[in-house]
N, C-alpha and C. Protein backbone atom coordinates (compact mmCIF):
# COMPACT_ATOMS: atom_id res chain seq x y z
N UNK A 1 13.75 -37.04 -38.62
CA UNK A 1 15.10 -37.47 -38.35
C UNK A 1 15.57 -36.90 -37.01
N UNK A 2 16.67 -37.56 -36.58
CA UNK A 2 17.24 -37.14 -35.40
C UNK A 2 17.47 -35.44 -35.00
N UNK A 3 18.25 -35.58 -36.43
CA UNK A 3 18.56 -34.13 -36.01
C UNK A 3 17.74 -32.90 -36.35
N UNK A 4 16.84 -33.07 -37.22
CA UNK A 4 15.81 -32.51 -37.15
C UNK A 4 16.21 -31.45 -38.82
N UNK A 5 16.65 -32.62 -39.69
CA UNK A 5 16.77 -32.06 -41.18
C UNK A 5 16.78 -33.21 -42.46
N UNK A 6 16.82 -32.77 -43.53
CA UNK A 6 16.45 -34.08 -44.71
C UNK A 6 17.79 -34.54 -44.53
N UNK A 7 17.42 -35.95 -45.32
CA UNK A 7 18.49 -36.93 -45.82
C UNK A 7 19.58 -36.52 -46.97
N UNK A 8 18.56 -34.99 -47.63
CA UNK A 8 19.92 -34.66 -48.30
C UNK A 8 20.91 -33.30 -47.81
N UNK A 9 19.92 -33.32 -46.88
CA UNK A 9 20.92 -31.84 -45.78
C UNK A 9 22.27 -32.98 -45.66
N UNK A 10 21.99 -33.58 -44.79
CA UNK A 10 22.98 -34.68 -44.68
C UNK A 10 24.03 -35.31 -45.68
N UNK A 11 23.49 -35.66 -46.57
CA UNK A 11 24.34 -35.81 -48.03
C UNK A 11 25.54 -34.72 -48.40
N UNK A 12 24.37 -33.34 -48.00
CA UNK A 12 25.58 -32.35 -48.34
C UNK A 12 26.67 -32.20 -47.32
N UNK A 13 25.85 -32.45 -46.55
CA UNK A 13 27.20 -32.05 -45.24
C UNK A 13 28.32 -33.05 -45.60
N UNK A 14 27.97 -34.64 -45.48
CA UNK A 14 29.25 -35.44 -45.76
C UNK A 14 29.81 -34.91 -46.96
N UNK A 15 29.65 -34.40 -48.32
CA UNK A 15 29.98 -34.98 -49.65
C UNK A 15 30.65 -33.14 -49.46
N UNK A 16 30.92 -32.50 -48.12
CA UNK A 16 31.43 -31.20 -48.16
C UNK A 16 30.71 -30.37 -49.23
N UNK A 17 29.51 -30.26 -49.51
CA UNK A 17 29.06 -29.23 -50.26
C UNK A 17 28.25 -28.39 -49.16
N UNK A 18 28.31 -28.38 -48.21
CA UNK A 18 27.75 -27.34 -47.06
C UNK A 18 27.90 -28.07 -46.47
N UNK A 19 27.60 -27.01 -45.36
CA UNK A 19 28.58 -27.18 -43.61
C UNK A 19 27.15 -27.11 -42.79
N UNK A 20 27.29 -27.53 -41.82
CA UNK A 20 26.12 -27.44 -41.10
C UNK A 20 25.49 -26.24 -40.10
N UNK A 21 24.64 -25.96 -40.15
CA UNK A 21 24.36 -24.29 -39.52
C UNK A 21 24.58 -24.62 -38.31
N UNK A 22 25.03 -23.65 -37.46
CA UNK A 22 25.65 -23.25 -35.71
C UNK A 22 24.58 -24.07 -34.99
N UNK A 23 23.29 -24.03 -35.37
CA UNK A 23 22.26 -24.26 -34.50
C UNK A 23 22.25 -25.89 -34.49
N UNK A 24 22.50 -26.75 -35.54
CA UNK A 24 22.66 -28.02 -35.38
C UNK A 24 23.60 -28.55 -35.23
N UNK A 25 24.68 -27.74 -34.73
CA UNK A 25 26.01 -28.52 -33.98
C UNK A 25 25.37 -29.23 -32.80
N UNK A 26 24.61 -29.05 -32.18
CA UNK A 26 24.77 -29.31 -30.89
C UNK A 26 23.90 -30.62 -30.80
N UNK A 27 23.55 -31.40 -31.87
CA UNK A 27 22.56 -31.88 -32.44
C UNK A 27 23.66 -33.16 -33.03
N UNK A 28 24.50 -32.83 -33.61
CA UNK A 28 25.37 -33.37 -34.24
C UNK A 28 26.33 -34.29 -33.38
N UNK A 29 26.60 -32.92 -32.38
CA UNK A 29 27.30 -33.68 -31.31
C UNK A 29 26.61 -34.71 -30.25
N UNK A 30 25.84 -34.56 -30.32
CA UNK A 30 24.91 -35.61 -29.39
C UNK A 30 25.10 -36.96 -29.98
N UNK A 31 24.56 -36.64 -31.42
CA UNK A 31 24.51 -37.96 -31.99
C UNK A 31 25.81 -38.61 -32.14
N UNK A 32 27.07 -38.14 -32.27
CA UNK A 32 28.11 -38.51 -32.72
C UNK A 32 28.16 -39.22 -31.17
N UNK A 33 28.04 -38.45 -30.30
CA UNK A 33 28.66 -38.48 -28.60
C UNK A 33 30.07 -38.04 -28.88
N UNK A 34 30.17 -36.97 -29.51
CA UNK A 34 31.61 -36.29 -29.44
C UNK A 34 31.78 -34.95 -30.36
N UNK A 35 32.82 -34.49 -29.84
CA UNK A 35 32.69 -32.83 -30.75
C UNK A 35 33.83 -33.07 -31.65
N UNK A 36 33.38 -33.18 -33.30
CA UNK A 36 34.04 -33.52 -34.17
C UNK A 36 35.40 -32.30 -34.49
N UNK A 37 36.25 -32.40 -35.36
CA UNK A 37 36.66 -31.43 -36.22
C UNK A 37 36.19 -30.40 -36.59
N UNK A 38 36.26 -29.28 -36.77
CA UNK A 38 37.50 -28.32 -36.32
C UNK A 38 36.57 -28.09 -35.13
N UNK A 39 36.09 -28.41 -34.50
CA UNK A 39 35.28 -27.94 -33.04
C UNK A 39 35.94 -28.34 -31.83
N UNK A 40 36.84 -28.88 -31.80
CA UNK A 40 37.17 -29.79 -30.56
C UNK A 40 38.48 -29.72 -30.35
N UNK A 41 39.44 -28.35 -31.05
CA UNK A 41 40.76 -27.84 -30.46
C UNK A 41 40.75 -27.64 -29.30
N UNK A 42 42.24 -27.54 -29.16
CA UNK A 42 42.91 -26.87 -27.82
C UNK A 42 43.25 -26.03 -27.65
N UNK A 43 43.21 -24.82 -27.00
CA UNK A 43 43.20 -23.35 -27.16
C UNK A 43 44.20 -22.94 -25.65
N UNK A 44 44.63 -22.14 -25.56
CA UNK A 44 44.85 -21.19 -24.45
C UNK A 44 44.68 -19.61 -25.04
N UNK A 45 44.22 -19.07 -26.32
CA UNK A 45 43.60 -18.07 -26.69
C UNK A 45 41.42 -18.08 -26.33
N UNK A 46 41.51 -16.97 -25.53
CA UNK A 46 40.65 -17.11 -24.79
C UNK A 46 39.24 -16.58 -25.66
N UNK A 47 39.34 -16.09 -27.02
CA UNK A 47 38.52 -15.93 -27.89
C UNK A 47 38.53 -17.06 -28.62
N UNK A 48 39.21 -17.19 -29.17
CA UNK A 48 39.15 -19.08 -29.73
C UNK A 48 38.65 -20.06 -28.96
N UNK A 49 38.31 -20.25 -27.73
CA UNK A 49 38.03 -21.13 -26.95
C UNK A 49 36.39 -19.88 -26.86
N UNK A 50 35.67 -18.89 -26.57
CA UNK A 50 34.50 -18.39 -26.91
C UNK A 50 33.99 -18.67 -28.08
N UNK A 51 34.70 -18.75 -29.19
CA UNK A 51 34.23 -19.04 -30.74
C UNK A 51 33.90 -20.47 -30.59
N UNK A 52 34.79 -21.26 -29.97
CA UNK A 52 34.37 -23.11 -30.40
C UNK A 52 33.27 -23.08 -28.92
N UNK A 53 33.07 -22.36 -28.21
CA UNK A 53 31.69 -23.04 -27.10
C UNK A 53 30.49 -22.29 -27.50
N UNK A 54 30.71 -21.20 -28.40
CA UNK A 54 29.70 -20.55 -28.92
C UNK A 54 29.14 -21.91 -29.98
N UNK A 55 30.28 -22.00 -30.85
CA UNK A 55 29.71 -22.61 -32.31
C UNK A 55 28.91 -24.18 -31.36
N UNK A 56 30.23 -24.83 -30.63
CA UNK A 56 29.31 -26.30 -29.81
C UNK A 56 28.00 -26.15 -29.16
N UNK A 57 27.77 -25.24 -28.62
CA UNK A 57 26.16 -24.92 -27.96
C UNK A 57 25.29 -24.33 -28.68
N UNK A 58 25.35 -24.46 -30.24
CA UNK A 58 24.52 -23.57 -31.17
C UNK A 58 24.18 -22.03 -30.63
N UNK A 59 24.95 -21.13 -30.52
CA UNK A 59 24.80 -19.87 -29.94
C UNK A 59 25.03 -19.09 -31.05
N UNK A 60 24.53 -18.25 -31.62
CA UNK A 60 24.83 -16.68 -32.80
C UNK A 60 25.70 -16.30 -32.01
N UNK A 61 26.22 -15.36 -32.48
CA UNK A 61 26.92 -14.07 -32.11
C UNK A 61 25.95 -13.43 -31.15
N UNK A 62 24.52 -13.19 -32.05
CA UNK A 62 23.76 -12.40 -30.93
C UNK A 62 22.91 -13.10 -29.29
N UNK A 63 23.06 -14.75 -29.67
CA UNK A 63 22.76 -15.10 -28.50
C UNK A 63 23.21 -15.15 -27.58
N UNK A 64 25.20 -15.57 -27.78
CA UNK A 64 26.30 -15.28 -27.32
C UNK A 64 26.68 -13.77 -26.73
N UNK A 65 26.16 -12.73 -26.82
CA UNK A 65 25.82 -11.64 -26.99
C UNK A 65 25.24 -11.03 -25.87
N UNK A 66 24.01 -11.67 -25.94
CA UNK A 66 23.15 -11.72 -24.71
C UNK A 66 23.64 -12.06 -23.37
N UNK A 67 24.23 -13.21 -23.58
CA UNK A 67 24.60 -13.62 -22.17
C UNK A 67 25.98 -12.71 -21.56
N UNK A 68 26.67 -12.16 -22.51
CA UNK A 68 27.57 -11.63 -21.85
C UNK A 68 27.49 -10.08 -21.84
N UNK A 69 26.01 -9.58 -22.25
CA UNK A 69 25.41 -7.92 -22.23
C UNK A 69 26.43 -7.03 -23.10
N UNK A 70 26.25 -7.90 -24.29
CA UNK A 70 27.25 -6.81 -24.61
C UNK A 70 26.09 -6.76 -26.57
N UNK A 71 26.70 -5.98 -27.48
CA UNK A 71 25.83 -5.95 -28.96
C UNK A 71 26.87 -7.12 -29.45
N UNK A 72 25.79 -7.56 -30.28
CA UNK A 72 26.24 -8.75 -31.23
C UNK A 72 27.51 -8.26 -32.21
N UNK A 73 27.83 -7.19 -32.25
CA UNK A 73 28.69 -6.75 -33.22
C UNK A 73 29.88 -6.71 -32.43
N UNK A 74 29.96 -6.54 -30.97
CA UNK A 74 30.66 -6.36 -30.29
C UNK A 74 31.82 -8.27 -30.02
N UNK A 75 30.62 -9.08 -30.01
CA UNK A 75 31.25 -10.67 -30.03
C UNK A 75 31.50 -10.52 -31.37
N UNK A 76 31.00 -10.06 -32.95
CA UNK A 76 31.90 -10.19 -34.14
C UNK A 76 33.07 -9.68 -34.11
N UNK A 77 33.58 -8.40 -33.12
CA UNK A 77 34.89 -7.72 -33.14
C UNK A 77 35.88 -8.26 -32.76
N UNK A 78 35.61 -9.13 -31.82
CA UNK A 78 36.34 -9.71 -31.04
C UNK A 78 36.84 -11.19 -31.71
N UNK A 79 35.56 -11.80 -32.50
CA UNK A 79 36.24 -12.88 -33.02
C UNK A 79 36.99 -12.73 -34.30
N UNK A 80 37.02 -11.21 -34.69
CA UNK A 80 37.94 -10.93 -35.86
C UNK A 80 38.96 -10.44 -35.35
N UNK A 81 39.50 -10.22 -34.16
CA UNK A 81 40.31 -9.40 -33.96
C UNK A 81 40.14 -8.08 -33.96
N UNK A 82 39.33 -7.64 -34.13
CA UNK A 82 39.30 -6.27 -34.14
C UNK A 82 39.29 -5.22 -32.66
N UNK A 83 39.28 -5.92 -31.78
CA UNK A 83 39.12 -5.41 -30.81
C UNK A 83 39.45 -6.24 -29.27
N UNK A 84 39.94 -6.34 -28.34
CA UNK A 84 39.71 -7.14 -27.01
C UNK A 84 38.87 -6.86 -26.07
N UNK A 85 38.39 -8.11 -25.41
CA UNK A 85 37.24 -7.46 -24.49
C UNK A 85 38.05 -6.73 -22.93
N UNK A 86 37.36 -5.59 -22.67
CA UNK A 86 37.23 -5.08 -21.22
C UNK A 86 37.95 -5.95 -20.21
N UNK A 87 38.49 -6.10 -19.13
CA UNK A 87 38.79 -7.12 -18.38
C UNK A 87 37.43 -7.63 -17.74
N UNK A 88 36.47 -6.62 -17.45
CA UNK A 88 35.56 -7.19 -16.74
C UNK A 88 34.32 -8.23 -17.55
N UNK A 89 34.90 -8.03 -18.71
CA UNK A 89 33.65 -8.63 -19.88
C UNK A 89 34.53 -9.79 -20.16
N UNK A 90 35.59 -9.82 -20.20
CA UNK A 90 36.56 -11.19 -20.48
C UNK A 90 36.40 -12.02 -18.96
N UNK A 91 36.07 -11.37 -17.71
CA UNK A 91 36.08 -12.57 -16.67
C UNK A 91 34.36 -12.93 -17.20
N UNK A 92 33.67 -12.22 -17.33
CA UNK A 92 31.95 -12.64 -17.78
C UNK A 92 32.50 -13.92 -18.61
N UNK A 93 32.59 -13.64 -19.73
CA UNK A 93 33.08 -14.74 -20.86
C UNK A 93 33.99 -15.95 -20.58
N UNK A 94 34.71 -15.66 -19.42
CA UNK A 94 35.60 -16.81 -19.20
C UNK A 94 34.69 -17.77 -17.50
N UNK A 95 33.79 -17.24 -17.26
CA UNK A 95 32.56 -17.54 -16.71
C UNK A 95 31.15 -18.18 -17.23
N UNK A 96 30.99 -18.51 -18.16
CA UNK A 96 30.46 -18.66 -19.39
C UNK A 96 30.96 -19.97 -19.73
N UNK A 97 32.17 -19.82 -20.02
CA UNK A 97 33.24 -21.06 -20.58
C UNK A 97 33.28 -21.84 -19.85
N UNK A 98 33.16 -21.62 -18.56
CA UNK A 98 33.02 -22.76 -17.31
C UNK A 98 31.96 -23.52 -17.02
N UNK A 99 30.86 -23.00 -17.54
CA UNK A 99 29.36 -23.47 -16.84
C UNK A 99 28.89 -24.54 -17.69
């Protein structure tokens, strides 16, 4: 298949009995040619807008992570609130968001 899972992965996803893993969003969106619900808000919160380009480009936490040198626990803090990034790690990330 296209996206590279069964016919009843699919089943579940429509019939809402599971959601589709991070890694085949980006898979999803191709096929659709568009970034569905809840992926495709409007943000001027600048972690909310990292959370939806993380989840659209199939990125973990820890791949997301990588690119901006920081520990994977460090992008979970942030998308809980638990913490804000550095100024200099928030221009990384809002550099990121652009590309």
């Amino acid at each position: 298949m296209t996206l590279g899972v069964t016919g009843s992965t699919i089943t579940g996803w429509e019939l809402n009995q599971t959601t589709p893993g991070i890694t085949h969003l980006p898979k999803i969106i191709a096929f659709l040619g568009y970034i569905p619900e809840p992926y495709c808000k409007e943000t001027d919160n600048i972690i909310d807008q990292m959370k939806l380009y993380r989840q659209t480009h199939g990125l973990t936490q820890e791949k997301f992570a990588d690119l901006v040198g920081v520990d994977e626990t460090t992008i979970a803090k942030w998308e809980r609130g638990d913490h804000k990034p550095m100024k200099f790690l928030m221009e990384k990330v809002l550099n990121i968001l652009k590309s």
